[in-house]
C-alpha atoms as a PDB file:
ATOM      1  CA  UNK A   1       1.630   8.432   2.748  1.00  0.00           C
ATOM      2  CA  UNK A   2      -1.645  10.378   1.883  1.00  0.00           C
ATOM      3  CA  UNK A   3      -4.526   9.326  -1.211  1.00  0.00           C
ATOM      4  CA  UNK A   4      -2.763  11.613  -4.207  1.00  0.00           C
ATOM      5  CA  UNK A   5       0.862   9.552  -3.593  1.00  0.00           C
ATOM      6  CA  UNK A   6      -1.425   5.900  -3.355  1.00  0.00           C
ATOM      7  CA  UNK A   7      -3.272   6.941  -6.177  1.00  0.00           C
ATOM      8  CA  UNK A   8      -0.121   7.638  -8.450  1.00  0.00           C
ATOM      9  CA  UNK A   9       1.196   4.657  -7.518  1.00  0.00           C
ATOM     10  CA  UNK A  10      -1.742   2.211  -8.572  1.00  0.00           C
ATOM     11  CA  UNK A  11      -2.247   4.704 -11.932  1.00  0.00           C
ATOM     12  CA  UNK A  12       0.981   4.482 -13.137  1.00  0.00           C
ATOM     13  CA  UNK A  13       3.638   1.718 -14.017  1.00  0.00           C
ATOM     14  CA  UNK A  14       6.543   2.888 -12.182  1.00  0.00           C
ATOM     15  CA  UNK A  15       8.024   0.690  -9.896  1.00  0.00           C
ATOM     16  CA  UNK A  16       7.568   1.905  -6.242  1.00  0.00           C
ATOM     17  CA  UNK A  17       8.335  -0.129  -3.122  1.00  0.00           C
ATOM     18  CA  UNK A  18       5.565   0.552  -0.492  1.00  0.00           C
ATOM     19  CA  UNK A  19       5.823  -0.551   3.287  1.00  0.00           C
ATOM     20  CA  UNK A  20       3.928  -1.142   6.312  1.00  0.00           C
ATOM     21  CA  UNK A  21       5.934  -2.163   9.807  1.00  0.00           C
ATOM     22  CA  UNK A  22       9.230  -2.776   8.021  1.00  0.00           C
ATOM     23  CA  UNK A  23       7.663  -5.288   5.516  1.00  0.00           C
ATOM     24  CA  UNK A  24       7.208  -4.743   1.664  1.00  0.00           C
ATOM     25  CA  UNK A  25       3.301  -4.559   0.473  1.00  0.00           C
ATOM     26  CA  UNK A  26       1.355  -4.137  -2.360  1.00  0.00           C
ATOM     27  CA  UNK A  27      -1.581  -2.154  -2.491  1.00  0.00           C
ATOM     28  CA  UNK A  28      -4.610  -4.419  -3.690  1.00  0.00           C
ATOM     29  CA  UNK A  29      -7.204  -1.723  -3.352  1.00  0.00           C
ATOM     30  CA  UNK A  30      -8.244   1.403  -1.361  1.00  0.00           C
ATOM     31  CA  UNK A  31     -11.589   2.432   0.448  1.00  0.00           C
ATOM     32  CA  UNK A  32     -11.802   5.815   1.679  1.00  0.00           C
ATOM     33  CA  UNK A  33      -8.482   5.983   4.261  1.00  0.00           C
ATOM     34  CA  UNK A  34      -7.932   2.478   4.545  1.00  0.00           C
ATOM     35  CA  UNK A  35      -6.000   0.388   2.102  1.00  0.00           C
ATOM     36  CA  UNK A  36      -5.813  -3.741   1.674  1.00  0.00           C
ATOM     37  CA  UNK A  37      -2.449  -4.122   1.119  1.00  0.00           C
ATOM     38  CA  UNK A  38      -0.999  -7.924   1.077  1.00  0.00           C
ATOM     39  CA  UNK A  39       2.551  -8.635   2.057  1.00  0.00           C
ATOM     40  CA  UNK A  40       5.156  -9.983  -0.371  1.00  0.00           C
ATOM     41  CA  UNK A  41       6.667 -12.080   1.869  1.00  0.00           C
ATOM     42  CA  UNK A  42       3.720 -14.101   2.416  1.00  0.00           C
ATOM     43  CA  UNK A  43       0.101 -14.773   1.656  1.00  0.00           C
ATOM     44  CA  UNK A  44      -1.743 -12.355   4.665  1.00  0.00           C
ATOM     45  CA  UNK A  45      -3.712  -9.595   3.571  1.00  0.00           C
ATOM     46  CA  UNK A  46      -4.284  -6.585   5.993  1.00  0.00           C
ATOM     47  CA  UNK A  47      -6.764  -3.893   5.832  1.00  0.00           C
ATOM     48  CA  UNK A  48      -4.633  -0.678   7.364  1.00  0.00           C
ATOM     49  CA  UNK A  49      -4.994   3.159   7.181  1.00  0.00           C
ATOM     50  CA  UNK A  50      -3.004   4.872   4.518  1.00  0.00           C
ATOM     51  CA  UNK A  51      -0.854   6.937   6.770  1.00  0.00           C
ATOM     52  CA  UNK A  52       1.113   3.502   8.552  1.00  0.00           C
ATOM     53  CA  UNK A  53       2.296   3.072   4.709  1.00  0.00           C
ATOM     54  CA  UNK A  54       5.853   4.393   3.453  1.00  0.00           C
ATOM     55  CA  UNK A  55       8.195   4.229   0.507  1.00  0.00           C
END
């Protein structure tokens, strides 16, 4: 995934399901190339570069 797709996502309401390793995420915030994403299935938040995420 690069910044303009992550971007669209967190600007717009659409419904987009976002992964990292096989587990759904959601995108809390972004810093440069990293994003904080926390998983759904649980409470752990990971700081990870935007290109390990996928829809």
């Amino acid at each position: 995934m690069d910044l303009n797709r992550i971007n669209h996502i967190l600007n717009n309401d659409e419904k987009c399901d976002v992964f990292y390793n096989n587990r759904t995420v959601w995108i809390q915030g972004v810093n440069g190339d990293i994003a904080k994403v926390g998983f759904v299935d649980n409470f752990e938040e990971r700081d990870v570069s935007i290109k390990d995420l996928y829809e």
